[in-house]
PDB file of N, CA and C in Angstrom:
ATOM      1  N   UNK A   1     -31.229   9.173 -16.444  1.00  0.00           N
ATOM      2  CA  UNK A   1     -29.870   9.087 -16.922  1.00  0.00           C
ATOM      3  C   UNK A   1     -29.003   8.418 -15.863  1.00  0.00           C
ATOM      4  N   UNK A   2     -28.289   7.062 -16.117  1.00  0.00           N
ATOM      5  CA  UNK A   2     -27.292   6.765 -15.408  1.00  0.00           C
ATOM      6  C   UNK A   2     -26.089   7.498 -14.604  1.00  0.00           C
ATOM      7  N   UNK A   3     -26.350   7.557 -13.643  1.00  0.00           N
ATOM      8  CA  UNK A   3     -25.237   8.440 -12.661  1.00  0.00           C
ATOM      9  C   UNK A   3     -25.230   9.904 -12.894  1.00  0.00           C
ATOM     10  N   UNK A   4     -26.294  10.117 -12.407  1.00  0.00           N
ATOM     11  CA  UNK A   4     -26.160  11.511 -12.471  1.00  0.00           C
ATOM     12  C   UNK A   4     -26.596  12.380 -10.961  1.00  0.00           C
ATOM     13  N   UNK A   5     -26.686  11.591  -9.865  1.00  0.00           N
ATOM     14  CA  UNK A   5     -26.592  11.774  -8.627  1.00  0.00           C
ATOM     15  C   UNK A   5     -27.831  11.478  -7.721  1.00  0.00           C
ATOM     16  N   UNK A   6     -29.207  11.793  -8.547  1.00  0.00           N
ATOM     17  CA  UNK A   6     -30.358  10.969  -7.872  1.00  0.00           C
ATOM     18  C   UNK A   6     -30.782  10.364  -7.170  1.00  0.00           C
ATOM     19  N   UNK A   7     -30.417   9.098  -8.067  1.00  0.00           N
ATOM     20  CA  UNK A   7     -30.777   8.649  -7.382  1.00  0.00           C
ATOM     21  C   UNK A   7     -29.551   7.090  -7.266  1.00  0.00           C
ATOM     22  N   UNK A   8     -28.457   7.650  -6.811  1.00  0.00           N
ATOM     23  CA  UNK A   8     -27.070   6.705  -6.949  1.00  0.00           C
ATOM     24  C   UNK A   8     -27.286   6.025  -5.893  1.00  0.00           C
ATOM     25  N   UNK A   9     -27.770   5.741  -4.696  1.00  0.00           N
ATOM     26  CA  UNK A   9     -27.883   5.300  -4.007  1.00  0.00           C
ATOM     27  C   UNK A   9     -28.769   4.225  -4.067  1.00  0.00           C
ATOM     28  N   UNK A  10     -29.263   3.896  -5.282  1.00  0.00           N
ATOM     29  CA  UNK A  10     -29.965   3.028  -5.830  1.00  0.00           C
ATOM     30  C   UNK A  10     -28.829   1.973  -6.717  1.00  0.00           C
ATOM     31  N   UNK A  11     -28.075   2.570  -7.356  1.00  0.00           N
ATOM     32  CA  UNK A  11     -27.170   1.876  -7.885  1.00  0.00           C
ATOM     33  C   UNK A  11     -25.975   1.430  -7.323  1.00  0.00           C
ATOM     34  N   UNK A  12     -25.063   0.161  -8.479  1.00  0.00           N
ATOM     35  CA  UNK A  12     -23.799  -0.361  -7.543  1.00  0.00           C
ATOM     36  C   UNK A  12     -22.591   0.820  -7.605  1.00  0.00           C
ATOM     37  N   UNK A  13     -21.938   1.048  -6.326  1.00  0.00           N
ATOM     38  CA  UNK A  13     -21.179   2.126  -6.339  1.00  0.00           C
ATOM     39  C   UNK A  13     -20.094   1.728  -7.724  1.00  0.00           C
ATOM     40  N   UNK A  14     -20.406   0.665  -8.142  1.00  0.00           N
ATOM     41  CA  UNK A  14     -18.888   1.081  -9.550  1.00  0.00           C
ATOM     42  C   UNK A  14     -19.862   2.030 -10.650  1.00  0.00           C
ATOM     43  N   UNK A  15     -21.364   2.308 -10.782  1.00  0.00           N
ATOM     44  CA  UNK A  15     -21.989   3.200 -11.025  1.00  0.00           C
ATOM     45  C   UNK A  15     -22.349   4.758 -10.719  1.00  0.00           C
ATOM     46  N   UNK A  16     -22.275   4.594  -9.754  1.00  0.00           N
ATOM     47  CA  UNK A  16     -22.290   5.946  -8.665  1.00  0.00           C
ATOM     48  C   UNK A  16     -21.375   6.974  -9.297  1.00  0.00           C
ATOM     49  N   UNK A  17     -21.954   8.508  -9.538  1.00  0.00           N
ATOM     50  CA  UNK A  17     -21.130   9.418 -10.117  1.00  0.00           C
ATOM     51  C   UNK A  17     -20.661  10.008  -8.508  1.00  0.00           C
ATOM     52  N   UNK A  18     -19.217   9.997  -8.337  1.00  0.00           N
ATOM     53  CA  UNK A  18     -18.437  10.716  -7.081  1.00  0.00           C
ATOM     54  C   UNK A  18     -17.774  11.908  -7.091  1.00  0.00           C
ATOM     55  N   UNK A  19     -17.753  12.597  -6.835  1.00  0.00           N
ATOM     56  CA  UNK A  19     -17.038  13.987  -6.884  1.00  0.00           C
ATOM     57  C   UNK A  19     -15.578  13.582  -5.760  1.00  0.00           C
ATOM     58  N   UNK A  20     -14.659  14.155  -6.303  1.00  0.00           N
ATOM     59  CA  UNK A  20     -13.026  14.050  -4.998  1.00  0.00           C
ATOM     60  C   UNK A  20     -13.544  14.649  -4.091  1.00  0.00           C
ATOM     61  N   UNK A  21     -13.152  14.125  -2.923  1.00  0.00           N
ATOM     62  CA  UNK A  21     -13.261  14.826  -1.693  1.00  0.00           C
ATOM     63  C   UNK A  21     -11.917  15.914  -1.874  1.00  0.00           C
ATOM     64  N   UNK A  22     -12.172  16.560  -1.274  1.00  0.00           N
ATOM     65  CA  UNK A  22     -11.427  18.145  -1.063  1.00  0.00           C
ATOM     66  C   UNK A  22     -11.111  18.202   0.313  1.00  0.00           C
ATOM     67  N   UNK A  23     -11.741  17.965   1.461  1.00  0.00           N
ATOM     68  CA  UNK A  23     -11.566  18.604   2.504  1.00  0.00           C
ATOM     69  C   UNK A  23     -10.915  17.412   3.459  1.00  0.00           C
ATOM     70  N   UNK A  24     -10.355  17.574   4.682  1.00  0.00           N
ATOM     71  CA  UNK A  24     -10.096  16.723   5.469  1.00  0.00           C
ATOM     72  C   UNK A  24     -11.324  16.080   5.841  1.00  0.00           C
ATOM     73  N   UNK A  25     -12.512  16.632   6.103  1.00  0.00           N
ATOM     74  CA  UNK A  25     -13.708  16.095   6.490  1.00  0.00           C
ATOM     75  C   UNK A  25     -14.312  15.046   5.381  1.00  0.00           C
ATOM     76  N   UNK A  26     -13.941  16.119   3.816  1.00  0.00           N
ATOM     77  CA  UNK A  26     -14.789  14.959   3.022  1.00  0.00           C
ATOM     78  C   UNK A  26     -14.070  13.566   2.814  1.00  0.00           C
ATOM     79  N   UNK A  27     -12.575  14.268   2.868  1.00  0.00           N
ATOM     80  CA  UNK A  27     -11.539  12.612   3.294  1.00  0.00           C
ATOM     81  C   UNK A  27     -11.937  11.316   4.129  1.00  0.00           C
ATOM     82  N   UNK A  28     -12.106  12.220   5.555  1.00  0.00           N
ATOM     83  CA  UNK A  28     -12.232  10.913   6.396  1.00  0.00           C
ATOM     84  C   UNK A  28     -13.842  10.707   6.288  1.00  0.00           C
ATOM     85  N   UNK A  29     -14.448  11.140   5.413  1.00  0.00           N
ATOM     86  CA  UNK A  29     -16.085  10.906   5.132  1.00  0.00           C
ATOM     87  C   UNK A  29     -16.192   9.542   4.168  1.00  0.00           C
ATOM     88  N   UNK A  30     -15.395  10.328   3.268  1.00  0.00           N
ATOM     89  CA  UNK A  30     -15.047   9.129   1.913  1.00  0.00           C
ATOM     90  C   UNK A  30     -14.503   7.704   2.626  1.00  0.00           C
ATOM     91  N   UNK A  31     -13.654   7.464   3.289  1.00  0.00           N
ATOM     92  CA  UNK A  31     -13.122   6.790   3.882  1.00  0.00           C
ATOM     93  C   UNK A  31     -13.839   5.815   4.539  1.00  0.00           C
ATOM     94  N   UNK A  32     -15.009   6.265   5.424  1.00  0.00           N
ATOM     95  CA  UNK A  32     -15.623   5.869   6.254  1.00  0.00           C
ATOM     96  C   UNK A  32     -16.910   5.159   5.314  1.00  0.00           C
ATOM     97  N   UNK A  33     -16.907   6.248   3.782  1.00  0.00           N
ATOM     98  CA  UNK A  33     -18.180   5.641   3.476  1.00  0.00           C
ATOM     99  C   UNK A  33     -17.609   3.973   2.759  1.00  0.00           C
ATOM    100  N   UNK A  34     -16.153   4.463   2.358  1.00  0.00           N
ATOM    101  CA  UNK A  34     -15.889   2.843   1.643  1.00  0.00           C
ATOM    102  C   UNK A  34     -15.469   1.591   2.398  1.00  0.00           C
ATOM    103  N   UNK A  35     -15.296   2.111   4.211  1.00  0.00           N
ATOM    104  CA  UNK A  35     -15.330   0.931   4.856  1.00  0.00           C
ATOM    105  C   UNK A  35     -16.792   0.212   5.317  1.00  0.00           C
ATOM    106  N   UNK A  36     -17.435   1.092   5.113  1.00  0.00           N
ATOM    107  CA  UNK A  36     -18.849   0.457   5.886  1.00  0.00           C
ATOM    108  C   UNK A  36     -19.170  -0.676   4.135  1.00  0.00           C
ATOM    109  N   UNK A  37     -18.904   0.547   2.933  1.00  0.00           N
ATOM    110  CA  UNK A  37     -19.276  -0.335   1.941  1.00  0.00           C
ATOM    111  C   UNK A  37     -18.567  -1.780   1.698  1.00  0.00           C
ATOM    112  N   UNK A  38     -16.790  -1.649   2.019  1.00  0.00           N
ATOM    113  CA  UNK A  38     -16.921  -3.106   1.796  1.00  0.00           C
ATOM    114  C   UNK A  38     -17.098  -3.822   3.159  1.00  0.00           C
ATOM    115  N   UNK A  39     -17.358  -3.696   4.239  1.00  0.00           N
ATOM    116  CA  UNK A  39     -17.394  -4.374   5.029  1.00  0.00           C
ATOM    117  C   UNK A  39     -18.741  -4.636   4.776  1.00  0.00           C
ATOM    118  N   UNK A  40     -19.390  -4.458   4.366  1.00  0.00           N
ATOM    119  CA  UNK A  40     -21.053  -5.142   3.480  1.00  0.00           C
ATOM    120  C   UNK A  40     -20.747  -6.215   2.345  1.00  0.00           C
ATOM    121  N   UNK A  41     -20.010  -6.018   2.240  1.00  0.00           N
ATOM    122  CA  UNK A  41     -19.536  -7.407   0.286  1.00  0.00           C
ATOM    123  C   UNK A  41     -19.389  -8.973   1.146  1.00  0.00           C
ATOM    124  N   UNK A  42     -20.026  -9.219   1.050  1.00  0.00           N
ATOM    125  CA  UNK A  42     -19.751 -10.846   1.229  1.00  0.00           C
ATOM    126  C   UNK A  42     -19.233 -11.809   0.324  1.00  0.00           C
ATOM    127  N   UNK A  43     -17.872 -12.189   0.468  1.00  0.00           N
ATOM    128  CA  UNK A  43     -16.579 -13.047  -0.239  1.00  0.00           C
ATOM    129  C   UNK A  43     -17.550 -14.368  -1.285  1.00  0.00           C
ATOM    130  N   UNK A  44     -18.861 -15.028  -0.218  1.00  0.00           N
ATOM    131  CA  UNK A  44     -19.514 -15.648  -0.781  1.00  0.00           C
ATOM    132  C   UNK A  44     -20.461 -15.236  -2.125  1.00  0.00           C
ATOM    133  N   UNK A  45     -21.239 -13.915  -1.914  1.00  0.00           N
ATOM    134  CA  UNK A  45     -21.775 -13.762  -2.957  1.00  0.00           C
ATOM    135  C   UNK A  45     -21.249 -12.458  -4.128  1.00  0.00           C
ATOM    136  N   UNK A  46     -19.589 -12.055  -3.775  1.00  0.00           N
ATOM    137  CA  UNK A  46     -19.390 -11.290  -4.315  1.00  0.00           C
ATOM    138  C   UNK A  46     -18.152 -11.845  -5.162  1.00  0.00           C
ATOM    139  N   UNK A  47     -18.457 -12.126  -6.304  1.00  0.00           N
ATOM    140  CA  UNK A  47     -16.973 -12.523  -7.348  1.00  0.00           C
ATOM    141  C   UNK A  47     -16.107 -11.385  -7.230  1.00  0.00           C
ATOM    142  N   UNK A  48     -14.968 -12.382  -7.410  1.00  0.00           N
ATOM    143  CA  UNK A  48     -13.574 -11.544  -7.735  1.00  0.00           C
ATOM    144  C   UNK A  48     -13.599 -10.738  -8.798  1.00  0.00           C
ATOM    145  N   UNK A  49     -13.571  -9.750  -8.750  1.00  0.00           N
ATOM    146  CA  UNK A  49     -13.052  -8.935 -10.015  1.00  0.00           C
ATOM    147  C   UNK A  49     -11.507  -8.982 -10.568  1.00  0.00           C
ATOM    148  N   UNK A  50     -11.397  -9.532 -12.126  1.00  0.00           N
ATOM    149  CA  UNK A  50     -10.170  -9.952 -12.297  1.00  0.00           C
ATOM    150  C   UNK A  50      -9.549  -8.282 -13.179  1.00  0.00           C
ATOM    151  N   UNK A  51      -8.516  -7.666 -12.349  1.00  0.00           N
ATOM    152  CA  UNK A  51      -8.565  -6.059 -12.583  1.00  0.00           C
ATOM    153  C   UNK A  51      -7.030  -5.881 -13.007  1.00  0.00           C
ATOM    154  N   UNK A  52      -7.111  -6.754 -14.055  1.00  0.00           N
ATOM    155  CA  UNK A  52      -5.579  -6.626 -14.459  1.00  0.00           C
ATOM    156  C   UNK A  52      -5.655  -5.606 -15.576  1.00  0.00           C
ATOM    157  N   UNK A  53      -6.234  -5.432 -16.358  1.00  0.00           N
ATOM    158  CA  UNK A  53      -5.948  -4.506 -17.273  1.00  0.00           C
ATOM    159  C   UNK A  53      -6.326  -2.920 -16.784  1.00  0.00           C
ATOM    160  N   UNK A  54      -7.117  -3.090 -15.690  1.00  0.00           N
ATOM    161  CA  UNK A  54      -6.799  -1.350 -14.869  1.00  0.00           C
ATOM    162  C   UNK A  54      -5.802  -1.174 -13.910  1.00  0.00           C
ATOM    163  N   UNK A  55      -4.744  -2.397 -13.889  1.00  0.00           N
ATOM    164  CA  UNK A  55      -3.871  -2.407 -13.279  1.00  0.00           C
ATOM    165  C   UNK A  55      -2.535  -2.116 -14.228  1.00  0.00           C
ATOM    166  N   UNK A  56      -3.219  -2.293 -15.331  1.00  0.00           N
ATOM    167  CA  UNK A  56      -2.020  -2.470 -16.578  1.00  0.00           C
ATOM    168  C   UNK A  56      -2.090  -0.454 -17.066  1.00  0.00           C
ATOM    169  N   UNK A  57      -3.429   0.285 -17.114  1.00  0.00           N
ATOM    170  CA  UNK A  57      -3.756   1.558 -17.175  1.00  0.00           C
ATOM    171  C   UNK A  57      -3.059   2.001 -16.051  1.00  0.00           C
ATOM    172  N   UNK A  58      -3.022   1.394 -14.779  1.00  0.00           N
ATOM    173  CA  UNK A  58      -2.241   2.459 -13.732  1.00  0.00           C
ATOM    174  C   UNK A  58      -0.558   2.242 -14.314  1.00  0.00           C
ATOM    175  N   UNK A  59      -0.096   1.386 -14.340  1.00  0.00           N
ATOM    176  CA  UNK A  59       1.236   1.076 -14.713  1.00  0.00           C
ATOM    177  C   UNK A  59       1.792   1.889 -16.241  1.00  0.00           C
ATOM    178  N   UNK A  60       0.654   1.805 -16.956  1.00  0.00           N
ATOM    179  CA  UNK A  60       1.512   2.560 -18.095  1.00  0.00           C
ATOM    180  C   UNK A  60       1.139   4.108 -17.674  1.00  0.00           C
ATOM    181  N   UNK A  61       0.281   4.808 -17.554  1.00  0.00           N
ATOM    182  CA  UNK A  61       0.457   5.793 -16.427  1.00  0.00           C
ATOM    183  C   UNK A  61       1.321   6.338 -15.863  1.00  0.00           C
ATOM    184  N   UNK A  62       2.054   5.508 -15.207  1.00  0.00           N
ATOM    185  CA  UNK A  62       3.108   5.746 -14.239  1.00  0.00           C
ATOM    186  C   UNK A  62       4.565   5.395 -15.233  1.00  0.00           C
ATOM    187  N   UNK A  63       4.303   4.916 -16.270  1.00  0.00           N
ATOM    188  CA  UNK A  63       5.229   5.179 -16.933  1.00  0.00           C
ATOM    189  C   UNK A  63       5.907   5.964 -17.667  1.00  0.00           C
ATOM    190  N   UNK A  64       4.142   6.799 -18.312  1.00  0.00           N
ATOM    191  CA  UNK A  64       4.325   7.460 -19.232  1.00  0.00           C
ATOM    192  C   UNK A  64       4.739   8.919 -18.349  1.00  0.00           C
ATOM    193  N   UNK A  65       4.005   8.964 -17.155  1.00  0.00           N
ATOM    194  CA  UNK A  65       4.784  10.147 -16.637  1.00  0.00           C
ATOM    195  C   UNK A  65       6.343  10.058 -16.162  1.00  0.00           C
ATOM    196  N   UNK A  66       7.016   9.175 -15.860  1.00  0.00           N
ATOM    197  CA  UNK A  66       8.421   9.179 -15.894  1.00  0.00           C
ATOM    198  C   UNK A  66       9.081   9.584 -17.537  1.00  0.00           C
ATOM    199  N   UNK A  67       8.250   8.642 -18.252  1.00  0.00           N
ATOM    200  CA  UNK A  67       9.017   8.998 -20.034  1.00  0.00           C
ATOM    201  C   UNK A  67       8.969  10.383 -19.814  1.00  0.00           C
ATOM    202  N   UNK A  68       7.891  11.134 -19.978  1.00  0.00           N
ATOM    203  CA  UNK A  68       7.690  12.842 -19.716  1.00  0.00           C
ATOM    204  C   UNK A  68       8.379  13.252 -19.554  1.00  0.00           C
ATOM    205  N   UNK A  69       9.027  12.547 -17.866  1.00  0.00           N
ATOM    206  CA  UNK A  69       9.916  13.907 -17.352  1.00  0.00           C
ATOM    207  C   UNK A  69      11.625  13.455 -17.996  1.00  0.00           C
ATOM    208  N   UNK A  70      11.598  12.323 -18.210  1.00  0.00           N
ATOM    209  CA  UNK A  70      12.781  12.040 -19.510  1.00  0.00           C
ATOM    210  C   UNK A  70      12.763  13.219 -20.183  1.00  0.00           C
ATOM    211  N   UNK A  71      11.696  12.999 -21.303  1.00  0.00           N
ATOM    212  CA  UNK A  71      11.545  14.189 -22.324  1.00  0.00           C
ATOM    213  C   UNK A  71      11.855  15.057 -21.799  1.00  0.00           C
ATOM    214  N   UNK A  72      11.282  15.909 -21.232  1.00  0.00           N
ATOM    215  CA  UNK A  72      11.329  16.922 -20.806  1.00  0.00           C
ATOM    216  C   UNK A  72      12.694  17.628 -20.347  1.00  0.00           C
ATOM    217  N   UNK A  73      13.374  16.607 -19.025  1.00  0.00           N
ATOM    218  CA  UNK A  73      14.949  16.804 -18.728  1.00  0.00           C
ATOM    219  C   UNK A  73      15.727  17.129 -20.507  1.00  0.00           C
ATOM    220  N   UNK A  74      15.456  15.929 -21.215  1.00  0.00           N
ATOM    221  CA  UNK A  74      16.454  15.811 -22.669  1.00  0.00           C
ATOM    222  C   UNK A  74      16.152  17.383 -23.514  1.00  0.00           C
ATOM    223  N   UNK A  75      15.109  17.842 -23.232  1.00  0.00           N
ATOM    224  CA  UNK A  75      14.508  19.087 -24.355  1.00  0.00           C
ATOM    225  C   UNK A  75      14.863  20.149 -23.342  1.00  0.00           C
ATOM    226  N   UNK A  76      15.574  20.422 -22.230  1.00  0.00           N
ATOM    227  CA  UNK A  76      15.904  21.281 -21.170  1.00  0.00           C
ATOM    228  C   UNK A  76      17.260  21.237 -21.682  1.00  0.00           C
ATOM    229  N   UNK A  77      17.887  20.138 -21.698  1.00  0.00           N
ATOM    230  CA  UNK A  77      19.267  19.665 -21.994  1.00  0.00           C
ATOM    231  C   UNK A  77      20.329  20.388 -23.357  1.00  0.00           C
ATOM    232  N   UNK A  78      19.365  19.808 -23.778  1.00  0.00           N
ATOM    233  CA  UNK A  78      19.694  20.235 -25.863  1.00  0.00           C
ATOM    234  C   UNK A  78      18.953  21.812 -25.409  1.00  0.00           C
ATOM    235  N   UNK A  79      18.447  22.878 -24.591  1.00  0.00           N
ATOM    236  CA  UNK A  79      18.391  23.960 -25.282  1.00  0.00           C
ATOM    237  C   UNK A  79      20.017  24.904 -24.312  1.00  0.00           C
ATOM    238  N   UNK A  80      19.968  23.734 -22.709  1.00  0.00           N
ATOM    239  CA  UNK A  80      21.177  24.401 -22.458  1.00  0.00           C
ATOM    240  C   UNK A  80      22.407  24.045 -23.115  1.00  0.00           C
ATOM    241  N   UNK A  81      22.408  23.008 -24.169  1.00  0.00           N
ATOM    242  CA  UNK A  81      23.439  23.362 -24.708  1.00  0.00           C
ATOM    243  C   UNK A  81      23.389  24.001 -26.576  1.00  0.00           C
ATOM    244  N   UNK A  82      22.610  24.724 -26.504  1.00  0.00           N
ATOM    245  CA  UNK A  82      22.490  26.088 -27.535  1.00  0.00           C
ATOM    246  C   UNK A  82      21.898  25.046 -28.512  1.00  0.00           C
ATOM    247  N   UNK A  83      21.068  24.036 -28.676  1.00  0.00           N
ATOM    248  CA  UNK A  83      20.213  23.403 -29.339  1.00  0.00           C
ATOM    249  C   UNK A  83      19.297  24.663 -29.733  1.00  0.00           C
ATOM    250  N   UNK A  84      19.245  24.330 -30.910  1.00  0.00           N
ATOM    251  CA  UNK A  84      17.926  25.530 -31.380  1.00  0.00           C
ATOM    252  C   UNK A  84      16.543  24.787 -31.379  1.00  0.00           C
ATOM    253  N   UNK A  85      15.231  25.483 -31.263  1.00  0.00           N
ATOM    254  CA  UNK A  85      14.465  25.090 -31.153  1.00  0.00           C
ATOM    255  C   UNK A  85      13.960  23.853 -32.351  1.00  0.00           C
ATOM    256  N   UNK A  86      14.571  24.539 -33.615  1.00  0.00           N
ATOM    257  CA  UNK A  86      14.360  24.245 -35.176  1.00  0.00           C
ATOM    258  C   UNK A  86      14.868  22.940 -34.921  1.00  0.00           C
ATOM    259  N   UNK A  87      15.975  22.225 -34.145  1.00  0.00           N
ATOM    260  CA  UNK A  87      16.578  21.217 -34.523  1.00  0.00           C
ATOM    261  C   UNK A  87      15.842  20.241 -33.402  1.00  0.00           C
ATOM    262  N   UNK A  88      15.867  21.014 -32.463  1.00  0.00           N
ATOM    263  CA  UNK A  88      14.669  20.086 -31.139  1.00  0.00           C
ATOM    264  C   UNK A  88      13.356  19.495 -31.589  1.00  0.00           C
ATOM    265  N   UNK A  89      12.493  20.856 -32.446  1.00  0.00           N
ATOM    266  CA  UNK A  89      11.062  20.280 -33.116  1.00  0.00           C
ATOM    267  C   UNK A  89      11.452  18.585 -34.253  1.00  0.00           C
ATOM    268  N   UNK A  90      12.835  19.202 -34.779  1.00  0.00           N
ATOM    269  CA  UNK A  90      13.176  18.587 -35.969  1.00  0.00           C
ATOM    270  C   UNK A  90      12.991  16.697 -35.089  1.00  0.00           C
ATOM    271  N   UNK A  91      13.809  16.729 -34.080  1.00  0.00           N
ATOM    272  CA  UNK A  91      13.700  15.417 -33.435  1.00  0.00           C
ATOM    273  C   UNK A  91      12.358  14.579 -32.842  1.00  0.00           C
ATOM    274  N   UNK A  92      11.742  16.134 -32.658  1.00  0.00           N
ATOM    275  CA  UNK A  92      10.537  15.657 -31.653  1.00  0.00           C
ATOM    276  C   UNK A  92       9.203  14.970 -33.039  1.00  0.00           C
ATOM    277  N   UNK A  93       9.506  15.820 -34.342  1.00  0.00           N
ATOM    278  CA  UNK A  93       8.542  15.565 -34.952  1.00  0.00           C
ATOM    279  C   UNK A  93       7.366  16.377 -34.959  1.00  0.00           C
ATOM    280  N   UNK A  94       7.881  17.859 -34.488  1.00  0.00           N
ATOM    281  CA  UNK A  94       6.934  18.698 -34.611  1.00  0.00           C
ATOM    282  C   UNK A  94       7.682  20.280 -35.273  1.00  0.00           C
ATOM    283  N   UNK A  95       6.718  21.161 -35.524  1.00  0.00           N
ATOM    284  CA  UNK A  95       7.704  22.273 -35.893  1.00  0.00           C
ATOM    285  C   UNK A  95       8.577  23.308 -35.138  1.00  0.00           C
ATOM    286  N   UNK A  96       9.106  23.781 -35.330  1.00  0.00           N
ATOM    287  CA  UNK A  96      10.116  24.987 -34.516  1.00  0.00           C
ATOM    288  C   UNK A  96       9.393  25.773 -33.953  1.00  0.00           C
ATOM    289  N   UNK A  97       8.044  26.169 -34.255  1.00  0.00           N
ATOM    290  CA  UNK A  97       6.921  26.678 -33.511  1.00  0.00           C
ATOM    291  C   UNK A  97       6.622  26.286 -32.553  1.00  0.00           C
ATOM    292  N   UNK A  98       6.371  24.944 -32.618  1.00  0.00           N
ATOM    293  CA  UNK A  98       5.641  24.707 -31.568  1.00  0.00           C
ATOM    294  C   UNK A  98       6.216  23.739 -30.565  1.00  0.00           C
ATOM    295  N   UNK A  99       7.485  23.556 -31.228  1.00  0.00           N
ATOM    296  CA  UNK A  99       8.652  23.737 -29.972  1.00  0.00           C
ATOM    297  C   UNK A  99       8.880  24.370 -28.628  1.00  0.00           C
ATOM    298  N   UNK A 100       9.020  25.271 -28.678  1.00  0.00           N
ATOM    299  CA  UNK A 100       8.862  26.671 -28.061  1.00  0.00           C
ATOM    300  C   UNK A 100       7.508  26.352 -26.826  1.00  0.00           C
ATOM    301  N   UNK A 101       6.469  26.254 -27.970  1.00  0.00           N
ATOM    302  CA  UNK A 101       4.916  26.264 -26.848  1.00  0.00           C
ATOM    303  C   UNK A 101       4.947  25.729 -25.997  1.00  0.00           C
ATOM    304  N   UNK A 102       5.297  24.520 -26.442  1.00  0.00           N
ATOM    305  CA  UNK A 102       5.320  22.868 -25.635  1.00  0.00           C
ATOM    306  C   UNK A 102       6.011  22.907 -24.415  1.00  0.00           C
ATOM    307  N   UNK A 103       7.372  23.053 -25.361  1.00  0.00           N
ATOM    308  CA  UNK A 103       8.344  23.020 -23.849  1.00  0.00           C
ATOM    309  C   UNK A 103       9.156  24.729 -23.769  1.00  0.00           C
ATOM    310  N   UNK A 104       9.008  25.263 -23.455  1.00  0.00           N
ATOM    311  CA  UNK A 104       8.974  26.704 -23.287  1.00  0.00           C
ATOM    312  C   UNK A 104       9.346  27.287 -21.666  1.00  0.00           C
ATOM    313  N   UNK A 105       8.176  26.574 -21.442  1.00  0.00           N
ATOM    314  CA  UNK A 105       7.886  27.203 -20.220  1.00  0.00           C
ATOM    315  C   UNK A 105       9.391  26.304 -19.321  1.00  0.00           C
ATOM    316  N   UNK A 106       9.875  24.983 -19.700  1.00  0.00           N
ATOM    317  CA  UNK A 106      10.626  24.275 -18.793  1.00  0.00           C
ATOM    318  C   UNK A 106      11.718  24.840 -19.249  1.00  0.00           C
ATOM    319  N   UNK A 107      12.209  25.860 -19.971  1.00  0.00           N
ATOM    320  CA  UNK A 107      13.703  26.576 -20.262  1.00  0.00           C
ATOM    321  C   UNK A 107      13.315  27.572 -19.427  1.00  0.00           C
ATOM    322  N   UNK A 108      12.605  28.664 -19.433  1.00  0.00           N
ATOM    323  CA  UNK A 108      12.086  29.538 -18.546  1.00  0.00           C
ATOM    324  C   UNK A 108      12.010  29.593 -16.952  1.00  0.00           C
ATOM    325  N   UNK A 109      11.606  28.212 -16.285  1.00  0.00           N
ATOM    326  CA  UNK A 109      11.596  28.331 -14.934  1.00  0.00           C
ATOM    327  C   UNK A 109      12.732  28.731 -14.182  1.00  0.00           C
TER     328      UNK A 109
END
């Protein structure tokens, strides 16, 4: 089975299954292992990877978590000013139930 830890060291690390480093150690481990790796890539036999559309995934990403905290501020907003849940779901497109679930916890803190 592809990447499943084996024998990854056989394969190209955009294959390689990685676990996050956690620790300061596995940090500067990780670190160390991706300078030795690209300082191995040779410009000559290694094409450019053209990485615009995982550049376009980080960007909407980073968008969609700003929209969020939009939302989120606006549905904080409308309940401090005595917005009922019924009329909040009503906007959001969900029910008065599950109003509440969703954003609940951000009237509460």
């Amino acid at each position: 089975m592809l990447g499943t830890g084996a024998n990854d060291d056989l394969l190209p690390l955009s294959h390689q299954v990685m676990t996050m480093p956690r620790t300061r150690q596995e940090l500067e481990q990780a670190a160390a292992n991706a300078e030795v790796w690209l300082d191995s890539l040779d410009p000559d036999t290694t094409p450019a990877e053209d990485t615009f559309d995982l550049r376009e995934i980080g960007l909407a990403l980073g968008e969609l978590v700003t929209q969020q905290k939009r939302l989120d501020n606006a549905v904080l907003a409308a309940r401090r000013n005595g917005r009922s849940w019924g009329e909040i779901g009503l906007v959001l497109g969900i029910s008065k139930q599950a109003a509440p679930e969703r954003y609940g916890k951000l009237v509460n803190r």
